[in-house]
C-alpha atoms as a PDB file:
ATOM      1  CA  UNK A   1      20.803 122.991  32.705  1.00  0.00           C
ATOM      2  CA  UNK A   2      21.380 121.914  29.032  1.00  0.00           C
ATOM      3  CA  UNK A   3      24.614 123.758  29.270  1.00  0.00           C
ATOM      4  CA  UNK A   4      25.752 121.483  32.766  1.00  0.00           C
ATOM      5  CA  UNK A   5      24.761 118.704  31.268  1.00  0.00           C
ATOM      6  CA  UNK A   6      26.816 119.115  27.853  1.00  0.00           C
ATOM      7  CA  UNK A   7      29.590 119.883  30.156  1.00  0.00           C
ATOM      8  CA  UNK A   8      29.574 117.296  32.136  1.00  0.00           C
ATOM      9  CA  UNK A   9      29.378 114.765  29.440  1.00  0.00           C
ATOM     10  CA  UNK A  10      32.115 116.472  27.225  1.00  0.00           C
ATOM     11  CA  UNK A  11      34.396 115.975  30.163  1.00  0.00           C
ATOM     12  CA  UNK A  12      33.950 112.785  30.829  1.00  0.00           C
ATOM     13  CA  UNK A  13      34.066 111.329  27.052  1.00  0.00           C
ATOM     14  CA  UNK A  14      37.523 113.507  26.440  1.00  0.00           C
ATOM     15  CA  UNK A  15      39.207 112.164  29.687  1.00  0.00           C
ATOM     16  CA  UNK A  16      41.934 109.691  28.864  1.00  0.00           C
ATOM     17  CA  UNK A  17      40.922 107.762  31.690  1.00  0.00           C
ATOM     18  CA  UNK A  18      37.560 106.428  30.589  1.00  0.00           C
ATOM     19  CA  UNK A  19      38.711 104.956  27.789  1.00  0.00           C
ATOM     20  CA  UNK A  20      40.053 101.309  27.949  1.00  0.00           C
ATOM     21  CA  UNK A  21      44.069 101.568  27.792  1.00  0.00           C
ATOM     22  CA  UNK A  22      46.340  98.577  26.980  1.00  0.00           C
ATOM     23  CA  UNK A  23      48.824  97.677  29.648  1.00  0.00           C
ATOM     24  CA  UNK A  24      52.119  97.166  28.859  1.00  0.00           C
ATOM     25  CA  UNK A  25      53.110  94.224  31.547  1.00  0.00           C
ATOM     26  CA  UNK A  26      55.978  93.538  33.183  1.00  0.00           C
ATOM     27  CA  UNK A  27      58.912  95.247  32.231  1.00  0.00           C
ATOM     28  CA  UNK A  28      61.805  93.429  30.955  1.00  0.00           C
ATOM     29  CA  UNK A  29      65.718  93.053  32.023  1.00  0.00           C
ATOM     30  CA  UNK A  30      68.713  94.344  29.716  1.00  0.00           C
ATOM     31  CA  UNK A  31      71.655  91.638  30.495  1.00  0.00           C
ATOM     32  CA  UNK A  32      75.294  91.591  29.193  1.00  0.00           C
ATOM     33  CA  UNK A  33      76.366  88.391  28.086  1.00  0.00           C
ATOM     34  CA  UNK A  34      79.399  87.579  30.030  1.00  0.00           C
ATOM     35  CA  UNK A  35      80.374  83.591  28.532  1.00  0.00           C
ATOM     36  CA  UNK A  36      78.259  81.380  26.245  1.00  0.00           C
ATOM     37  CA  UNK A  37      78.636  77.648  26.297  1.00  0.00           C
ATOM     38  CA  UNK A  38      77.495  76.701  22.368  1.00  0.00           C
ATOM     39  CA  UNK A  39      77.850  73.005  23.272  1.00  0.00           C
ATOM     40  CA  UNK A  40      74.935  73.582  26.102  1.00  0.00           C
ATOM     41  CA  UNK A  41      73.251  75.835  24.519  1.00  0.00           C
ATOM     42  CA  UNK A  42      73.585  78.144  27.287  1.00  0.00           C
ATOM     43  CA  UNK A  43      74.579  82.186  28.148  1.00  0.00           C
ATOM     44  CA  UNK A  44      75.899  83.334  31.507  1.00  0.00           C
ATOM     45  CA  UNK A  45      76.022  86.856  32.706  1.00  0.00           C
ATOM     46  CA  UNK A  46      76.653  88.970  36.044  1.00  0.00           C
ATOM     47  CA  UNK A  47      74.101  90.993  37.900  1.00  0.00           C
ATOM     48  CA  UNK A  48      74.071  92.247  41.303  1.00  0.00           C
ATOM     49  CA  UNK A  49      71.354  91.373  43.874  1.00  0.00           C
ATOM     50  CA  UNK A  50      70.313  92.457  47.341  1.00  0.00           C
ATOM     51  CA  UNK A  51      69.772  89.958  50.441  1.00  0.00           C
ATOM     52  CA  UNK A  52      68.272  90.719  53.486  1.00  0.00           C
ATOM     53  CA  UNK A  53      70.641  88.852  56.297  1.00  0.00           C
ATOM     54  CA  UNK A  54      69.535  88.054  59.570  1.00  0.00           C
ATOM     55  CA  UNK A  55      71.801  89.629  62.340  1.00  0.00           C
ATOM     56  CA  UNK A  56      71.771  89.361  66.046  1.00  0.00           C
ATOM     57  CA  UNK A  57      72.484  92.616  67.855  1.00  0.00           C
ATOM     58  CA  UNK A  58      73.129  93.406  71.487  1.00  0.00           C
ATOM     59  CA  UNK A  59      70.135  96.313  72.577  1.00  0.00           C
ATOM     60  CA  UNK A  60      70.379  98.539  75.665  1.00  0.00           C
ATOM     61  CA  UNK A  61      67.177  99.487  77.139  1.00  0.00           C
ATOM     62  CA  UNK A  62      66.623 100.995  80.190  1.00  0.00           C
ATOM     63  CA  UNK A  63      64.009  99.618  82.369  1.00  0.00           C
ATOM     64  CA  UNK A  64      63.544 100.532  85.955  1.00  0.00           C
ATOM     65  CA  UNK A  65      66.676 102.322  86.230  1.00  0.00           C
ATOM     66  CA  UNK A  66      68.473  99.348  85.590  1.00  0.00           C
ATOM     67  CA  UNK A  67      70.281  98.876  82.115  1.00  0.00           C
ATOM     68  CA  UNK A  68      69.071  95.152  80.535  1.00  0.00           C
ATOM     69  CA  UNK A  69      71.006  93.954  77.220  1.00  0.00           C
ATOM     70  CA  UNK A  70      68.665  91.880  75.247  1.00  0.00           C
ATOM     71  CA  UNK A  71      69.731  90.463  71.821  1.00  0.00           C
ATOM     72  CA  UNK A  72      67.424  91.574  68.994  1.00  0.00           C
ATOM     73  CA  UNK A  73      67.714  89.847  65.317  1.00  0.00           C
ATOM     74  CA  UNK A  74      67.586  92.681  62.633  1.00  0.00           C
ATOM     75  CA  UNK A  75      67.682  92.312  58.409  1.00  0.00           C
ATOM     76  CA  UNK A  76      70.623  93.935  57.082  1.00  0.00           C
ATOM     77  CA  UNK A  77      70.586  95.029  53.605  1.00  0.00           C
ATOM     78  CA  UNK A  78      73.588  93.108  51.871  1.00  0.00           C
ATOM     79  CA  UNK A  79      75.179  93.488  48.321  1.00  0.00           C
ATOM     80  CA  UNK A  80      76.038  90.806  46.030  1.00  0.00           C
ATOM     81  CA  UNK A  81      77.392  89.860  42.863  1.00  0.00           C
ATOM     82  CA  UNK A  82      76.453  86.422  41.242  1.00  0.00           C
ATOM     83  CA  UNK A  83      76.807  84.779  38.347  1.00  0.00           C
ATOM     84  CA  UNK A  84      73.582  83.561  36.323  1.00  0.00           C
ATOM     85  CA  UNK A  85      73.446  81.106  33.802  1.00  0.00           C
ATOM     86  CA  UNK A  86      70.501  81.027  31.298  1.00  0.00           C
ATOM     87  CA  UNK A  87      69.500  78.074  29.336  1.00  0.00           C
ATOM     88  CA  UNK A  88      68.317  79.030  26.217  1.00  0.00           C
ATOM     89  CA  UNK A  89      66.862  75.570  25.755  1.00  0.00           C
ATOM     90  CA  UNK A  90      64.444  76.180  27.954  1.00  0.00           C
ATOM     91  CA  UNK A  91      63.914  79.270  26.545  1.00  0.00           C
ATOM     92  CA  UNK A  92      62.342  81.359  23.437  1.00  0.00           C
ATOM     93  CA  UNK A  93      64.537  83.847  21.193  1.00  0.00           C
ATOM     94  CA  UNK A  94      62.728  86.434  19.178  1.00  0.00           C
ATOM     95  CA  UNK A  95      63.704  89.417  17.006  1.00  0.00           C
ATOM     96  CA  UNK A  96      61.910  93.209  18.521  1.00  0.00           C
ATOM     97  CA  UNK A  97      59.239  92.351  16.149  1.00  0.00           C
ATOM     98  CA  UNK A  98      58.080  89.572  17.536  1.00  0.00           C
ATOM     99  CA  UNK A  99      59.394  87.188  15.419  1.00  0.00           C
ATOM    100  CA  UNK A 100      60.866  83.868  16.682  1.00  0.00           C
ATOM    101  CA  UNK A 101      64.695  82.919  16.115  1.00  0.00           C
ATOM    102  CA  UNK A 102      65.824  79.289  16.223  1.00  0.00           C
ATOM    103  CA  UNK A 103      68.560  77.959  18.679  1.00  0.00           C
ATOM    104  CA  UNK A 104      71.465  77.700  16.468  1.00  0.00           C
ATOM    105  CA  UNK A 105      70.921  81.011  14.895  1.00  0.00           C
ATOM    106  CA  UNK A 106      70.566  82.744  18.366  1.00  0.00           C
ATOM    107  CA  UNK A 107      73.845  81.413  19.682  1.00  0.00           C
ATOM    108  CA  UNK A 108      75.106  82.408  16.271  1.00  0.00           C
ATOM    109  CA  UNK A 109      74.101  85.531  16.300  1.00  0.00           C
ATOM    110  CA  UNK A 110      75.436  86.179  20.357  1.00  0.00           C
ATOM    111  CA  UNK A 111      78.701  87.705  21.198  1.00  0.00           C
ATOM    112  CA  UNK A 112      80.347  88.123  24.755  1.00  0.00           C
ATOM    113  CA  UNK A 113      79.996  91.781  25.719  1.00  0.00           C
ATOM    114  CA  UNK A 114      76.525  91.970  23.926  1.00  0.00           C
ATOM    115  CA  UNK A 115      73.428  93.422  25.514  1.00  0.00           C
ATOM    116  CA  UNK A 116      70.392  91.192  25.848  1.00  0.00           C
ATOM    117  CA  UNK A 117      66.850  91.828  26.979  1.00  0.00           C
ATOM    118  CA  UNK A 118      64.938  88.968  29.405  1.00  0.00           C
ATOM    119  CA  UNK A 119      61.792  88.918  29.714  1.00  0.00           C
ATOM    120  CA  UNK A 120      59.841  89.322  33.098  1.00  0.00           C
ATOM    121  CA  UNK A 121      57.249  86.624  32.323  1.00  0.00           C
ATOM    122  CA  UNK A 122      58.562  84.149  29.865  1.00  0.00           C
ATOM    123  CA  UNK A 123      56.753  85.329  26.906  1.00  0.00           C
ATOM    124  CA  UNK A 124      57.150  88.551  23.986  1.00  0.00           C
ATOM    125  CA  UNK A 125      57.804  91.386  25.363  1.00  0.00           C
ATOM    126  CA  UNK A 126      55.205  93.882  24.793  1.00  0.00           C
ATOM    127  CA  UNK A 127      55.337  96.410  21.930  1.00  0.00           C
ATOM    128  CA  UNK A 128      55.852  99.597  23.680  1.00  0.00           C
ATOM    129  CA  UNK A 129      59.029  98.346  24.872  1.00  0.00           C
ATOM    130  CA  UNK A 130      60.447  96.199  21.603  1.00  0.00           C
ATOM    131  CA  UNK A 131      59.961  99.482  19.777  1.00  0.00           C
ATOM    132  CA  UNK A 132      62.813 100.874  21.484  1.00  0.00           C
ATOM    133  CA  UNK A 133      65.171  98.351  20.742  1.00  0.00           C
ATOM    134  CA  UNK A 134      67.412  97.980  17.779  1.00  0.00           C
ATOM    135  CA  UNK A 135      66.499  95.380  14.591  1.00  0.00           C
ATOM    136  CA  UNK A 136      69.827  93.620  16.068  1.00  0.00           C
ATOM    137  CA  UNK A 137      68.776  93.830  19.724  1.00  0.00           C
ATOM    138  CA  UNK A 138      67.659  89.762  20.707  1.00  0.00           C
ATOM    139  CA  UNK A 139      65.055  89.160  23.109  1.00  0.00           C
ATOM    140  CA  UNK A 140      65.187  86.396  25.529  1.00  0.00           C
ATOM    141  CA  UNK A 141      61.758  84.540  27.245  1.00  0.00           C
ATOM    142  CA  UNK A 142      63.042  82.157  29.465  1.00  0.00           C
ATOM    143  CA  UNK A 143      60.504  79.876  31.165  1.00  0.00           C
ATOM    144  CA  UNK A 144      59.552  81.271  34.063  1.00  0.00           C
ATOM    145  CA  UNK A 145      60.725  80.329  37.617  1.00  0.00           C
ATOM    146  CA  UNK A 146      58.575  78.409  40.094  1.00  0.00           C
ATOM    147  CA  UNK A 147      57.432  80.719  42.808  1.00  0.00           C
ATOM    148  CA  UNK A 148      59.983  81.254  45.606  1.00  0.00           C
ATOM    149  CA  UNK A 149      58.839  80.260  49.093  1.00  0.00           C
ATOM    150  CA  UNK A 150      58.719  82.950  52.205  1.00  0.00           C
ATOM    151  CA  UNK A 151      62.085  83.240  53.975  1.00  0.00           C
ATOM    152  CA  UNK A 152      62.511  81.596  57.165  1.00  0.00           C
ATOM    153  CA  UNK A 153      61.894  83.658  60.085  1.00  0.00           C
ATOM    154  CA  UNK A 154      65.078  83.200  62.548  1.00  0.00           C
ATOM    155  CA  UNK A 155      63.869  81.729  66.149  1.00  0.00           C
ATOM    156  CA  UNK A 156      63.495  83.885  69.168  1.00  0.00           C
ATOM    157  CA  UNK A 157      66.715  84.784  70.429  1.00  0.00           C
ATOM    158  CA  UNK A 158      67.177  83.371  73.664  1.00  0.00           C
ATOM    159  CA  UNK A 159      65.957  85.481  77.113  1.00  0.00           C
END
């Protein structure tokens, strides 16, 4: 019974698990800086994103042995490249170790072609990621963006 018991407890106090672990949040965004506008204090860049369209499609269904075509709205999937401007007025600049970097020496310091790192929340990023980043390597926290509202749902296609 002593034996169980020691057993028991040695597996639960060695198990990673139990103990409290520090999460690393969000993970950030690696951007290359495309133009940068010194007078507005701004950096633009290109990224691809994916909307969901609505499209209205003709279905066949059989019903009764008759053939009925009844239009059915569907999301497609849709690739697209934009162009995203940052304001870095609006935003913090900081060094991988945390440490803060003014405006002028930011825009200074940023070159067209140069990889940047955003990140997800508008704060530091956290220390398991800055520690794989070069001393040169700037970090951007922009502030973060309102909430987006729910897309519209398309109306009922006609019967």
């Amino acid at each position: 019974m002593r034996y169980a018991i020691l057993t028991v407890s040695a597996l639960v106090l060695s198990n990673p698990l139990a103990h409290a672990q520090e999460l690393p949040g969000p993970a950030p965004t690696f951007i290359v800086i495309s133009k940068i506008d010194t007078a507005k204090a701004t950096i633009e860049h290109v990224s691809s994103i994916i909307r969901h369209v609505p499209e209205t499609r003709i279905e066949e269904r059989v019903e009764g042995g008759v053939i009925k075509k009844t239009p059915v709205t569907v999301f497609v999937p849709v690739q697209e490249t934009v162009r995203q401007i940052v304001s870095l007025r609006e935003a913090k600049v900081f060094d991988p170790k945390g440490k803060s970097i003014p405006l002028g020496e930011a825009l200074n310091k940023m070159k067209p072609g140069q990889a940047v790192v955003v990140s997800a929340d508008g704060n530091m990023i956290h220390r398991f990621f800055a520690r794989a980043l070069r001393d040169e390597t700037l970090i951007i926290a922009p502030r973060p963006a309102p909430p987006m509202p729910a897309p519209a749902v398309p109306p009922p296609a006609p019967r």
